[in-house]
C-alpha atoms as a PDB file:
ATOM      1  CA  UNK A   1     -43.170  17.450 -17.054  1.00  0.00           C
ATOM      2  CA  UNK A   2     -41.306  15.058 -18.880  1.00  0.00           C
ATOM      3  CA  UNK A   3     -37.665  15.278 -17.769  1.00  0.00           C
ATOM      4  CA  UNK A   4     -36.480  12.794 -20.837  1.00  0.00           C
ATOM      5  CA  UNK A   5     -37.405  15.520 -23.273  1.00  0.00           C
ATOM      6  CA  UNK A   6     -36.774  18.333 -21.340  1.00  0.00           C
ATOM      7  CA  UNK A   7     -33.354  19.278 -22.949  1.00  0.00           C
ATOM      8  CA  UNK A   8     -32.756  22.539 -22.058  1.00  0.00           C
ATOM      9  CA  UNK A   9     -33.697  21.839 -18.689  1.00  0.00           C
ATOM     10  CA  UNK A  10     -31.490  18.980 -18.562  1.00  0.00           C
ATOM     11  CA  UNK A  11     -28.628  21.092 -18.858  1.00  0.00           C
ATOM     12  CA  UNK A  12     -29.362  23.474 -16.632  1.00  0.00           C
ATOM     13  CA  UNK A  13     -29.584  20.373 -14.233  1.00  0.00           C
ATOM     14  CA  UNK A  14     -25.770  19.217 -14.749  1.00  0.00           C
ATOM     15  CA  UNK A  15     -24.987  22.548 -13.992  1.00  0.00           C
ATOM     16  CA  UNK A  16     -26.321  22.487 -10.519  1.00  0.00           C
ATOM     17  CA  UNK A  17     -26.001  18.960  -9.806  1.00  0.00           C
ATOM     18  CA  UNK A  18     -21.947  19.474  -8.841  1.00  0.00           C
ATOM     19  CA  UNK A  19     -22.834  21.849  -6.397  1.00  0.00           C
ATOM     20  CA  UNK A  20     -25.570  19.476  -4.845  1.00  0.00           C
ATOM     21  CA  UNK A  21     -23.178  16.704  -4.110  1.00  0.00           C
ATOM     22  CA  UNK A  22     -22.547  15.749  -0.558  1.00  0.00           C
ATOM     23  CA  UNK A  23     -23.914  18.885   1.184  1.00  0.00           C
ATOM     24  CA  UNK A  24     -25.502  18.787   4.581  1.00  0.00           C
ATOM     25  CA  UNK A  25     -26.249  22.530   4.938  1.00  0.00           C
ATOM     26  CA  UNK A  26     -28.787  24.813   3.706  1.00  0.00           C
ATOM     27  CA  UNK A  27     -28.866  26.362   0.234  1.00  0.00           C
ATOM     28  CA  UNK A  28     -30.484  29.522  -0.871  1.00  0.00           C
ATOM     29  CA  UNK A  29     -30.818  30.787  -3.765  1.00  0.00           C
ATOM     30  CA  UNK A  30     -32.412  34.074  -5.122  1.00  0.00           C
ATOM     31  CA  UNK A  31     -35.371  34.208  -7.400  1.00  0.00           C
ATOM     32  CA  UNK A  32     -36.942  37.316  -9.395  1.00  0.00           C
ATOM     33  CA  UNK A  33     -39.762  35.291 -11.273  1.00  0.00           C
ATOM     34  CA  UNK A  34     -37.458  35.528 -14.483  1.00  0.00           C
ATOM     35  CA  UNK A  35     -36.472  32.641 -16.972  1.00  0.00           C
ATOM     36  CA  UNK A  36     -32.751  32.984 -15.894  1.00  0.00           C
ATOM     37  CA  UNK A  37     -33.979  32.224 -11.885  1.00  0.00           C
ATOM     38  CA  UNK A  38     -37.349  30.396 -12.871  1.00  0.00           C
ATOM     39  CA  UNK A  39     -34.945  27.931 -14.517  1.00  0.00           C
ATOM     40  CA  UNK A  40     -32.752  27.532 -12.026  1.00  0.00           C
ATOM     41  CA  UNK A  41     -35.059  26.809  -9.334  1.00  0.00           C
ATOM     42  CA  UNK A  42     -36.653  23.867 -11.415  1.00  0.00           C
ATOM     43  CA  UNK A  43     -33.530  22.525 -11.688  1.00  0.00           C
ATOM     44  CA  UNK A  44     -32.780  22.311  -8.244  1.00  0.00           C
ATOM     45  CA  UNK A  45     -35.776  21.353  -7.120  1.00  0.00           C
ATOM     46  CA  UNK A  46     -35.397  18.480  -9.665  1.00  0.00           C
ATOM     47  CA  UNK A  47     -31.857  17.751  -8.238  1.00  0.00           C
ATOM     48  CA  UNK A  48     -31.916  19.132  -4.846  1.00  0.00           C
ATOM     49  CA  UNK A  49     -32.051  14.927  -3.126  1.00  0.00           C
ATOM     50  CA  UNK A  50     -32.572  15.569   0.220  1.00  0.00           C
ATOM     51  CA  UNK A  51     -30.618  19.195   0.258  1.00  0.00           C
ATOM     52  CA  UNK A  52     -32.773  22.120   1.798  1.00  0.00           C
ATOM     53  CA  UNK A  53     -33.317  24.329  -0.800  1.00  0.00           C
ATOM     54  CA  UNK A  54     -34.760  27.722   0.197  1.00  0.00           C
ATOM     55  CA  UNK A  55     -35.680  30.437  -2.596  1.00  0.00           C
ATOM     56  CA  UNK A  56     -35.240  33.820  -1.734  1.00  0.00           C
ATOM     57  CA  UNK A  57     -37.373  36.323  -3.477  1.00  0.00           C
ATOM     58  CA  UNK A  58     -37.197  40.408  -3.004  1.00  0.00           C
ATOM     59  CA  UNK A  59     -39.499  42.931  -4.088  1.00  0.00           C
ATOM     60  CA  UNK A  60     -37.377  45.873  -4.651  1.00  0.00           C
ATOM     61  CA  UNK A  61     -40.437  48.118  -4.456  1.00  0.00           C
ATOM     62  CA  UNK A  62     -39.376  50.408  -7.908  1.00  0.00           C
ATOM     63  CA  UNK A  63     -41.831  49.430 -10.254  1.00  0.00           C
ATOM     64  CA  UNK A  64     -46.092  49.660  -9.685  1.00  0.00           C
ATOM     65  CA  UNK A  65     -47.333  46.215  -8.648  1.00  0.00           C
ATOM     66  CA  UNK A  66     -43.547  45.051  -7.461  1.00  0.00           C
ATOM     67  CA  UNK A  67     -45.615  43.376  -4.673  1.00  0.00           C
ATOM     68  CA  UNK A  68     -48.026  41.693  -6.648  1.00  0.00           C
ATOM     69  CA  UNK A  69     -44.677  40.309  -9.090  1.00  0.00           C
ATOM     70  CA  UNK A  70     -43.085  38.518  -5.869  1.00  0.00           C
ATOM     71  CA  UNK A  71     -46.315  37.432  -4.638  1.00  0.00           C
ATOM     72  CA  UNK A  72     -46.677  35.550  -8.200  1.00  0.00           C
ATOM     73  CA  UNK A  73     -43.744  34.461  -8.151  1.00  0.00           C
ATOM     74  CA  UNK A  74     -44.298  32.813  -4.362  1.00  0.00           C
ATOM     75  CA  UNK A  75     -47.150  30.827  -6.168  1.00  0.00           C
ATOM     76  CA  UNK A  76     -45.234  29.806  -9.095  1.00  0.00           C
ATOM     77  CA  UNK A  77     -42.453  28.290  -6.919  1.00  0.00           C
ATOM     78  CA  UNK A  78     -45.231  26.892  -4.109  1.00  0.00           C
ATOM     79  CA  UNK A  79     -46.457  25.109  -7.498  1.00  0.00           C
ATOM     80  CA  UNK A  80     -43.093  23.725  -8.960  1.00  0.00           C
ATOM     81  CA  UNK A  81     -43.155  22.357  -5.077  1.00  0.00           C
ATOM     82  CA  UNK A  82     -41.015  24.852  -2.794  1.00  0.00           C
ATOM     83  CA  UNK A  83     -42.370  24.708   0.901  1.00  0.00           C
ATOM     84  CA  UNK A  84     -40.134  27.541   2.587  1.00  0.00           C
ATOM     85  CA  UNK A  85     -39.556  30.386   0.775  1.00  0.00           C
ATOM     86  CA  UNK A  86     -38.529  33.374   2.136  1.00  0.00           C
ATOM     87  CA  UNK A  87     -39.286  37.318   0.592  1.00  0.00           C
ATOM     88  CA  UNK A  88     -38.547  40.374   1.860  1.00  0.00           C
ATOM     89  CA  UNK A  89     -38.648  44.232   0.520  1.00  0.00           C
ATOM     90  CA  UNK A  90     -35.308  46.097  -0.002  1.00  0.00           C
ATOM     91  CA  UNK A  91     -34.677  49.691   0.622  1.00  0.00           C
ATOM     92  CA  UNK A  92     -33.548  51.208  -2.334  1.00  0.00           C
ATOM     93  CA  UNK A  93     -31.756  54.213  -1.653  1.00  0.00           C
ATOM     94  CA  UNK A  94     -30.561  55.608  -5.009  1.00  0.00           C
ATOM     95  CA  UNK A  95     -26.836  56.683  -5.445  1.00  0.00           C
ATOM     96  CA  UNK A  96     -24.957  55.535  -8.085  1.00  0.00           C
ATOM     97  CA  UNK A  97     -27.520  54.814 -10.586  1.00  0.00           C
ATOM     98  CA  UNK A  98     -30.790  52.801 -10.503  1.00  0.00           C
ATOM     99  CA  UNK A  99     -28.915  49.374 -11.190  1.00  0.00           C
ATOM    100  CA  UNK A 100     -26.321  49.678  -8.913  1.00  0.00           C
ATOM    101  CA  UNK A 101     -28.483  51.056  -6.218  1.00  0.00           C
ATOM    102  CA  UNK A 102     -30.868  48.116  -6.802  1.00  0.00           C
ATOM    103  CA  UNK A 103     -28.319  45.679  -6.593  1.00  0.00           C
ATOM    104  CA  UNK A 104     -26.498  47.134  -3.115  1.00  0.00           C
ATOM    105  CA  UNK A 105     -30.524  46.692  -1.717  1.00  0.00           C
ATOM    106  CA  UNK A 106     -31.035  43.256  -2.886  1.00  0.00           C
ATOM    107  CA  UNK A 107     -27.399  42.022  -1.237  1.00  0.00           C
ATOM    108  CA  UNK A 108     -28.129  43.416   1.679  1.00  0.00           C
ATOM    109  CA  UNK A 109     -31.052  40.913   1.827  1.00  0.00           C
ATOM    110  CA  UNK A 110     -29.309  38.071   0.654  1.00  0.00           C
ATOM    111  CA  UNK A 111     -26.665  38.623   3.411  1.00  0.00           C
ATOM    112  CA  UNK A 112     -28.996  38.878   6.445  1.00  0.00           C
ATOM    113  CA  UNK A 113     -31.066  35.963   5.076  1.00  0.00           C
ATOM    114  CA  UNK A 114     -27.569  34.104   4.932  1.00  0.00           C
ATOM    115  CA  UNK A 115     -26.758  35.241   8.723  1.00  0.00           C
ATOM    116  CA  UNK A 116     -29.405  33.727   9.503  1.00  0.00           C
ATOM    117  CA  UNK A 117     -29.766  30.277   7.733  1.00  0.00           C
ATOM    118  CA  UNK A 118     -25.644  30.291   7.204  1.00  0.00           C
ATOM    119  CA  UNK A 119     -26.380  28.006   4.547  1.00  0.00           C
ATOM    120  CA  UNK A 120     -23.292  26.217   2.256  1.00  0.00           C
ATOM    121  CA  UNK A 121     -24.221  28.398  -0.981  1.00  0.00           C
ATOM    122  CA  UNK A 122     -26.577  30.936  -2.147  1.00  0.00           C
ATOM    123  CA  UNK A 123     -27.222  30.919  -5.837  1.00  0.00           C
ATOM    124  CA  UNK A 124     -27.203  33.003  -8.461  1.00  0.00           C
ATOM    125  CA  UNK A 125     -29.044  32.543 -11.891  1.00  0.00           C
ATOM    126  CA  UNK A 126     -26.954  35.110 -14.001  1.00  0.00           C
ATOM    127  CA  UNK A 127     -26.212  33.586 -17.362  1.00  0.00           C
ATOM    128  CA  UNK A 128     -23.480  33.347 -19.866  1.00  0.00           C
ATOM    129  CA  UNK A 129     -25.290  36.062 -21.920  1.00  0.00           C
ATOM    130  CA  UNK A 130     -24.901  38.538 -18.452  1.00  0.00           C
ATOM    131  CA  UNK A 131     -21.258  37.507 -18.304  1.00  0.00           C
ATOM    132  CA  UNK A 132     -20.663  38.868 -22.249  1.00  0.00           C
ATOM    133  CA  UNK A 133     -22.609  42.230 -21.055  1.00  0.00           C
ATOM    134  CA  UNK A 134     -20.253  42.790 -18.060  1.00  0.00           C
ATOM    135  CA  UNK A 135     -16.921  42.322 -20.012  1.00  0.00           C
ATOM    136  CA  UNK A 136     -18.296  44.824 -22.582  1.00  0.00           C
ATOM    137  CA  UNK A 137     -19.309  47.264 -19.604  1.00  0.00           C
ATOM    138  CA  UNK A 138     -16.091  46.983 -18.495  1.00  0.00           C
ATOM    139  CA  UNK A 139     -15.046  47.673 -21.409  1.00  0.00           C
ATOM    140  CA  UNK A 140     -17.000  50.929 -22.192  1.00  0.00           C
ATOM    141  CA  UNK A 141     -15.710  51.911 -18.547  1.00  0.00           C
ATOM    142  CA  UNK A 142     -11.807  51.254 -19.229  1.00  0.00           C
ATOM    143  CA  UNK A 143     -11.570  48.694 -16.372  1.00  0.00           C
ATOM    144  CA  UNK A 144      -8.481  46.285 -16.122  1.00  0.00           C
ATOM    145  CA  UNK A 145      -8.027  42.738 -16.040  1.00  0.00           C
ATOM    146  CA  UNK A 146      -9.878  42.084 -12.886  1.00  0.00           C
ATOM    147  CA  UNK A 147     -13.322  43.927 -14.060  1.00  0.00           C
ATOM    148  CA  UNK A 148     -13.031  42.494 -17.315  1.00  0.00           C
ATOM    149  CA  UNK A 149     -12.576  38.781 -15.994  1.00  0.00           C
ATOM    150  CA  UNK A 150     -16.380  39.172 -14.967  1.00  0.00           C
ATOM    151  CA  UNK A 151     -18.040  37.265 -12.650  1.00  0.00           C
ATOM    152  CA  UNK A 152     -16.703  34.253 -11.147  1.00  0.00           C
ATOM    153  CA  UNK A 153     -18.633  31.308 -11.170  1.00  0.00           C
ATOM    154  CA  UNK A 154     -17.453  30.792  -6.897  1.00  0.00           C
ATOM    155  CA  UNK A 155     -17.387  33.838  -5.244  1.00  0.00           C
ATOM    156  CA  UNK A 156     -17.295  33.148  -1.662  1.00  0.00           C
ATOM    157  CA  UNK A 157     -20.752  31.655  -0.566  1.00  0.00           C
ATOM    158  CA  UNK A 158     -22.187  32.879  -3.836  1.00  0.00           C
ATOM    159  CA  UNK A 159     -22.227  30.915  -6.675  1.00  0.00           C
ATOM    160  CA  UNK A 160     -23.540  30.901 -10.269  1.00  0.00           C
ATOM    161  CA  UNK A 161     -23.724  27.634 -12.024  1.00  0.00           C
ATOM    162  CA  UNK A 162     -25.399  29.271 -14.900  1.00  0.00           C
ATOM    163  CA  UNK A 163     -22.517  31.279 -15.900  1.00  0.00           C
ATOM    164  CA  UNK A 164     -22.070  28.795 -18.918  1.00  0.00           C
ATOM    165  CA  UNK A 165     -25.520  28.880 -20.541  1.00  0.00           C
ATOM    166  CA  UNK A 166     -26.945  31.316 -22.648  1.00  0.00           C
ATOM    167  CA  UNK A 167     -30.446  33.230 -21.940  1.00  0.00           C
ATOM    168  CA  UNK A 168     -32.637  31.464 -24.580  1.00  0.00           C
ATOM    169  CA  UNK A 169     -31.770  27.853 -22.913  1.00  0.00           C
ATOM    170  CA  UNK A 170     -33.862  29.577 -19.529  1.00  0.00           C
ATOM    171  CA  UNK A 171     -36.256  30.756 -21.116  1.00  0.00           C
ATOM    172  CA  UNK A 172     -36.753  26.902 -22.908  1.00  0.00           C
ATOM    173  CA  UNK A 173     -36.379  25.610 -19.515  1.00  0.00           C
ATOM    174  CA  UNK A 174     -39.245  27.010 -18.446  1.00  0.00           C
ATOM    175  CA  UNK A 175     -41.301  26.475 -21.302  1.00  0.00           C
ATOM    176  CA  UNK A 176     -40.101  22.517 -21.211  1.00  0.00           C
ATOM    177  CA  UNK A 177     -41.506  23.003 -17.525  1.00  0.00           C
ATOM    178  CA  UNK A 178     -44.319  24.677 -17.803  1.00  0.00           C
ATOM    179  CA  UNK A 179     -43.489  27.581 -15.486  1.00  0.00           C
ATOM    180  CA  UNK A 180     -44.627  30.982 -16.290  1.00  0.00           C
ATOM    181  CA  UNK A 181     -42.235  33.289 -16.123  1.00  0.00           C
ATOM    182  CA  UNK A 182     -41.870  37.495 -15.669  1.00  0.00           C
ATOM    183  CA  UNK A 183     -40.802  39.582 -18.158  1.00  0.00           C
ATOM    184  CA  UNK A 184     -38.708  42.708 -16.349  1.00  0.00           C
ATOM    185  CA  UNK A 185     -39.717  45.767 -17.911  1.00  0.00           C
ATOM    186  CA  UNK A 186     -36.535  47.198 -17.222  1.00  0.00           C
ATOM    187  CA  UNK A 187     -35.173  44.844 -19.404  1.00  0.00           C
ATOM    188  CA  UNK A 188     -36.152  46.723 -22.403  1.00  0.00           C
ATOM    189  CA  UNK A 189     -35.741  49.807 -21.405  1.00  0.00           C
ATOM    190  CA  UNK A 190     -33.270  51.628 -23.374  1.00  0.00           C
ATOM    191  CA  UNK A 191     -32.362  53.989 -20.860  1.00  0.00           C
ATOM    192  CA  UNK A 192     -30.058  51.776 -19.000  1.00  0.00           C
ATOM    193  CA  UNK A 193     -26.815  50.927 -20.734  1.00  0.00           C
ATOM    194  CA  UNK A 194     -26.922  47.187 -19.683  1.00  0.00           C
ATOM    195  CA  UNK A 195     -30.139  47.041 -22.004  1.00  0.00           C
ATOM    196  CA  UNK A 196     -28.657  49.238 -24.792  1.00  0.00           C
ATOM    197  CA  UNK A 197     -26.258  46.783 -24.858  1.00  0.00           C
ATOM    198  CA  UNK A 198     -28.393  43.764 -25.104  1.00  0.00           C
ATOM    199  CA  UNK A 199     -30.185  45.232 -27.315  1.00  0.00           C
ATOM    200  CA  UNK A 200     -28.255  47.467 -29.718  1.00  0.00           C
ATOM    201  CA  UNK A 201     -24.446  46.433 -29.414  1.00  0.00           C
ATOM    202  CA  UNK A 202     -23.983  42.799 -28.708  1.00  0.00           C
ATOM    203  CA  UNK A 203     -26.645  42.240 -31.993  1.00  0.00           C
ATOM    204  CA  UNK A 204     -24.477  44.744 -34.076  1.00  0.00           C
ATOM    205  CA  UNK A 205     -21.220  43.079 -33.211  1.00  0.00           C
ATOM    206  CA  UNK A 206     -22.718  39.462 -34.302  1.00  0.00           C
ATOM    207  CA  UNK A 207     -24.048  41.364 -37.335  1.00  0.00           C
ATOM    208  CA  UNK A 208     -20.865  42.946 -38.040  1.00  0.00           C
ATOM    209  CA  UNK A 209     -18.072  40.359 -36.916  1.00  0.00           C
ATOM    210  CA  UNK A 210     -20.174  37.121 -37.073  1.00  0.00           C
ATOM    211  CA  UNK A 211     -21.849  34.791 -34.832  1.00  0.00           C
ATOM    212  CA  UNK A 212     -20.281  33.774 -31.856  1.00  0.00           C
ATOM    213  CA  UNK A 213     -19.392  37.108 -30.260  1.00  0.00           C
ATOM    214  CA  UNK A 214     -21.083  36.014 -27.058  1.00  0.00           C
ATOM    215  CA  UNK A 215     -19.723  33.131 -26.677  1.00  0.00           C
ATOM    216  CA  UNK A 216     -15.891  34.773 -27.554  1.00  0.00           C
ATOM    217  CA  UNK A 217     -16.254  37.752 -25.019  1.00  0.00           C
ATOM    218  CA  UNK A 218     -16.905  35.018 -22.052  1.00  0.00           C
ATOM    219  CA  UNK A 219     -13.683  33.509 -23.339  1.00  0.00           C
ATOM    220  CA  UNK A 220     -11.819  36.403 -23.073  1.00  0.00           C
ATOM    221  CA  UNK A 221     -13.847  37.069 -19.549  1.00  0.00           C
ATOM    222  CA  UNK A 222     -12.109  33.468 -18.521  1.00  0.00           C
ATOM    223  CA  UNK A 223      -8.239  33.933 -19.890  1.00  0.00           C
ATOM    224  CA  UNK A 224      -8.423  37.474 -18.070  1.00  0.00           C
ATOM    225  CA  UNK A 225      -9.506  36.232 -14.633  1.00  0.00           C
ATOM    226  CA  UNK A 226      -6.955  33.530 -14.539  1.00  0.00           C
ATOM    227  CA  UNK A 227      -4.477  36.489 -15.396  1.00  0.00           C
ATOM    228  CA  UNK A 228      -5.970  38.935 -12.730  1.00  0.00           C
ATOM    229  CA  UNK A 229      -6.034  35.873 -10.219  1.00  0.00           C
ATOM    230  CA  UNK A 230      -2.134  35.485 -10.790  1.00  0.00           C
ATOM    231  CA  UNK A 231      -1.051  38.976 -10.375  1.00  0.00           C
ATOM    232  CA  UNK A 232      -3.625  39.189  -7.012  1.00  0.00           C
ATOM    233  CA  UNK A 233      -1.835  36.404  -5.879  1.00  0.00           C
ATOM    234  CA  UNK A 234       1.654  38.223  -6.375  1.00  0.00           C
ATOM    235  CA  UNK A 235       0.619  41.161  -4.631  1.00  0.00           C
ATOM    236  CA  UNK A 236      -0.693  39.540  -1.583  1.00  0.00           C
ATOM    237  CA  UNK A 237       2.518  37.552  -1.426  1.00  0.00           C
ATOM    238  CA  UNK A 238       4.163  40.662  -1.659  1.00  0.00           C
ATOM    239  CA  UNK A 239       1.994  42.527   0.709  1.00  0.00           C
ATOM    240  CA  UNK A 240       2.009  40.072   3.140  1.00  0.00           C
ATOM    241  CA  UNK A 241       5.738  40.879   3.778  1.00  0.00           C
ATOM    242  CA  UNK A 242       6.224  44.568   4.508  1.00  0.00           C
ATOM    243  CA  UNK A 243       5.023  47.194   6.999  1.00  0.00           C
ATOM    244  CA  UNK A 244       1.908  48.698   4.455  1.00  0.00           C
ATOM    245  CA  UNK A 245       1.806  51.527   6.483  1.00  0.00           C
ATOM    246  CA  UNK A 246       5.516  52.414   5.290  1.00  0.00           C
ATOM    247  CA  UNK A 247       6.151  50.758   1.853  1.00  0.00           C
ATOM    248  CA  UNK A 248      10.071  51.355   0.995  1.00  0.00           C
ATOM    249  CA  UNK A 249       9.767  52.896  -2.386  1.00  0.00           C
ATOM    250  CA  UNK A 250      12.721  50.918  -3.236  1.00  0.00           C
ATOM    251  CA  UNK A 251      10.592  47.398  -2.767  1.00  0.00           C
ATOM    252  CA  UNK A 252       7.910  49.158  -5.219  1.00  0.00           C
ATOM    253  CA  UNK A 253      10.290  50.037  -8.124  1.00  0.00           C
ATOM    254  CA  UNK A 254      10.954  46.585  -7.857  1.00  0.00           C
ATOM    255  CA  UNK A 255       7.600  45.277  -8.777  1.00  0.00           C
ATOM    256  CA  UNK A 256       6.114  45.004 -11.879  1.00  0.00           C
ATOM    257  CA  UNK A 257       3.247  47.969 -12.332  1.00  0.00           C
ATOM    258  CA  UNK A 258       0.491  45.650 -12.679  1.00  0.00           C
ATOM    259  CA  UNK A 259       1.305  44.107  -9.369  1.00  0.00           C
ATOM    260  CA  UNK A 260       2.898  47.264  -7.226  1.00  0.00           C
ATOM    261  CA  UNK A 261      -0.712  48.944  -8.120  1.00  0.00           C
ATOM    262  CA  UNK A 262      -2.539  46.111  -6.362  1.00  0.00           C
ATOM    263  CA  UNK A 263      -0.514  46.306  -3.700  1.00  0.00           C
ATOM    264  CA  UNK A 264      -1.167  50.118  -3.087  1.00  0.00           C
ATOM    265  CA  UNK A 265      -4.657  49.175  -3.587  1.00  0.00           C
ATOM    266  CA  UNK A 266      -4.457  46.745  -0.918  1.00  0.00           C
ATOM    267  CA  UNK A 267      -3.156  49.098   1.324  1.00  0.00           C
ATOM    268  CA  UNK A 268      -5.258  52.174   0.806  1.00  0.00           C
ATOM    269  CA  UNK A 269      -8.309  49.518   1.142  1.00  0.00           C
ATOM    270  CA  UNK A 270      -6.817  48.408   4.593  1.00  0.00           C
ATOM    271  CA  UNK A 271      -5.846  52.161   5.675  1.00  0.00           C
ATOM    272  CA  UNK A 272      -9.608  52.286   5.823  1.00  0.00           C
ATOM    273  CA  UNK A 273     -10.989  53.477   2.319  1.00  0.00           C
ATOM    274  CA  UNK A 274     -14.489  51.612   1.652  1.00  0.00           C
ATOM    275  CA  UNK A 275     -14.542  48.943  -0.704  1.00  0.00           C
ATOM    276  CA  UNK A 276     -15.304  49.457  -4.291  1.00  0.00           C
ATOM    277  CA  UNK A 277     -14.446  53.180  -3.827  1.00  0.00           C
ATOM    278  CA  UNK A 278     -11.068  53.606  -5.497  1.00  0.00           C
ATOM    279  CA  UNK A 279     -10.598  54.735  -9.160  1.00  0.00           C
ATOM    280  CA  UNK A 280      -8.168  54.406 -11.893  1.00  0.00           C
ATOM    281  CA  UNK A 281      -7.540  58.150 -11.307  1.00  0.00           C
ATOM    282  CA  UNK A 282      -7.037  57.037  -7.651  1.00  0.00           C
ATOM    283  CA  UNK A 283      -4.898  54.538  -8.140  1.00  0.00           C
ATOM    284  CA  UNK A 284      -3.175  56.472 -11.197  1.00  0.00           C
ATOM    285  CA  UNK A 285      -2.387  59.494  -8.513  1.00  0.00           C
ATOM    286  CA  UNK A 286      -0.690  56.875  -5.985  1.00  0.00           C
ATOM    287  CA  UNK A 287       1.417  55.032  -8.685  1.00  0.00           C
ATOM    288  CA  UNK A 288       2.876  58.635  -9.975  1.00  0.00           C
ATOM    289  CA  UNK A 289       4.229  59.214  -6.097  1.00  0.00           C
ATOM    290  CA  UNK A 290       6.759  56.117  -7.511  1.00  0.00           C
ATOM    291  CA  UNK A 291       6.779  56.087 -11.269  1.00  0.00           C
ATOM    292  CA  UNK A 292       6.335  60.340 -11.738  1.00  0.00           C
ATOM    293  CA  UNK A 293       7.967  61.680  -8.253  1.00  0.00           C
ATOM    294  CA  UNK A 294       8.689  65.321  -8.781  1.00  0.00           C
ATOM    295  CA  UNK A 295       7.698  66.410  -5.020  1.00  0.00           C
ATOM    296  CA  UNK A 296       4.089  66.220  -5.495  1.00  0.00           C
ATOM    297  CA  UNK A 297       1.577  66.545  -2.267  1.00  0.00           C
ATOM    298  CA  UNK A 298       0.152  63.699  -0.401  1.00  0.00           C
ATOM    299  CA  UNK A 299      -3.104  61.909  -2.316  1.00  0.00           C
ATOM    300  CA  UNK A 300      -6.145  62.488  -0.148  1.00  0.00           C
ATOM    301  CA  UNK A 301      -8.480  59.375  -1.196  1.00  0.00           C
ATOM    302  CA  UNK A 302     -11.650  58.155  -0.294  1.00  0.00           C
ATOM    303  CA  UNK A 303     -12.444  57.865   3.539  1.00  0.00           C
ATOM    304  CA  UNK A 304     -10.175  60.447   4.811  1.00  0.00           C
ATOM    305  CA  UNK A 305      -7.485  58.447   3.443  1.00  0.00           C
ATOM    306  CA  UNK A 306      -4.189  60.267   2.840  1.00  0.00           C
ATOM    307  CA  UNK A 307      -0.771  58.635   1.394  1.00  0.00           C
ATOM    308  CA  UNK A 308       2.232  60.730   0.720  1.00  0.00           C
ATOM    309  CA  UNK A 309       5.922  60.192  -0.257  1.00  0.00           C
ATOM    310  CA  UNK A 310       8.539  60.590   2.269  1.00  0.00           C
ATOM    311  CA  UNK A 311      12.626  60.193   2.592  1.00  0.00           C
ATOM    312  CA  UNK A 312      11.742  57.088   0.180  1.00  0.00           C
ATOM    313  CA  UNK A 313       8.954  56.003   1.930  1.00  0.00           C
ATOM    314  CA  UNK A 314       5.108  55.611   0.857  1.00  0.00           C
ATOM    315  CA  UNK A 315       3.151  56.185   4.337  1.00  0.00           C
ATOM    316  CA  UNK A 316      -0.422  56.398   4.673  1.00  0.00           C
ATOM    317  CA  UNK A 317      -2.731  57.146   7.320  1.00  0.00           C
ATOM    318  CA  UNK A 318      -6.292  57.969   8.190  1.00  0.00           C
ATOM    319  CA  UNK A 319      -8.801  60.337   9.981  1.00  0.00           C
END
């Protein structure tokens, strides 16, 4: 491979290379035998110095020959010059859609495989052109600021240097490598609404509004988390400070709405409601108990989660 020449893959190199510097501990990252990952793992490999780098690859099991994909992909990263890998088959139990489901299986992977090696980062290879989707899911969904923001580039242990570089720089990575790479059915089928909007909206808004669309949705991705990050901050200030239990109602007229309804997030989450369950109509039912009080009964929520108004008081409690 000739690294001088390799442009594309050069880039993806800088992107890692930050996140390479100075480390002691293990880093894993998680490989599907796509461009996006297939990229990614050259890179590091090309960068890694010293650094441990394991690749984690799962076979979620929903597609025929899912086993014979992450055995391939085992050889292609033996052959780029991984030693350890590590694979293991999720449990897909669908709920909320084949995507979501999928992705709930997969992390659970990552995380025991990170109990286990507690390594400094684990990797992502999602893209700039994933980012773009996500803001326009949100979008379709009528998130706020904080879904719309996207993914963050740090997120904890995980991390996704990538988030800056668009799909067709992978997928020349690769081909500057000379890595083969998988091609996701999934990925073109229609019936998911990710696809649909690789596919049909993201090309119709470049054809309609002009080039750059991409590139201007990430931006807006960026301005938004700083945004959501402020007001987060706010809250938890905020939250920090009172009995969440027993919020005066007095303290919450006080607040802006954007940052009193992260604060009754924050305390329906810690009454015990699981993460990632609450709605806008949630959310929208607790902020009315403030901004709409005409007597109404206590909000059951999710997790047996209850939170009423009293003698101007919000109290909540759970089963």
């Amino acid at each position: 491979m000739n690294t001088v020449a390799s442009t594309s893959l050069w880039e993806i190199r800088k992107a890692v290379k930050p996140w390479l510097e100075n480390i002691s501990e293990t880093i894993l990252f998680g490989c599907s035998g796509g461009a996006d990952s297939m990229a990614m793992a050259l890179a590091l490999f090309i960068e890694a110095n010293g650094v441990k780098i394991i690749p984690v690859v799962v076979d979620h099991g929903l597609q025929d020959g899912s086993a014979e994909i992450a055995a391939q992909t085992i050889t292609k990263l033996k052959k780029i010059g991984y030693t350890q890998i590590e694979s293991a088959v999720a449990q897909v139990t669908l709920t909320d859609g084949l995507e979501a489901s999928a992705r709930r299986a997969r992390y659970q992977i990552f995380n025991q495989f990170i109990d286990t090696y507690r390594p400094k980062y684990f990797f992502l290879a999602h893209t700039l052109n994933d980012q773009a989707e996500n803001v326009l899911l949100g979008l379709a969904r009528g998130s706020g600021a904080r879904s719309l923001s996207g993914m963050a580039i740090e997120n904890n242990i995980y991390v996704r240097p990538m988030l800056k570089i668009d799909r067709q720089t992978t997928i020349t990575a690769c081909q500057e490598g000379g890595v083969e790479i998988w091609s996701d059915p999934h990925n073109e089928d229609l019936r998911f609404t990710r696809v649909r909007v690789r596919k049909n909206v993201l090309p119709t808004l470049e054809e309609n509004l002009g080039p750059g669309i991409t590139q201007a949705l990430v931006r807006s991705a960026d301005l938004l988390r700083d945004d959501a990050d402020a007001l987060d901050g706010f809250a938890n200030e905020f939250f920090t400070q009172i009995d969440w239990m027993n919020i005066k109602v007095n303290d919450l007229e006080r607040l802006p709405k954007a940052i009193r309804s992260r604060v009754l997030r924050l305390a329906i989450y810690k009454a015990g409601s699981p993460a990632g369950s609450l709605s806008a109509e949630h959310i929208a039912s607790a902020e009315a108990l403030i901004s709409d009080w005409h007597g109404q009964k206590e909000v059951a929520l999710p997790g047996n989660v209850k939170l009423w108004r009293n003698s101007g008081t919000i109290s909540l409690s759970s089963q």
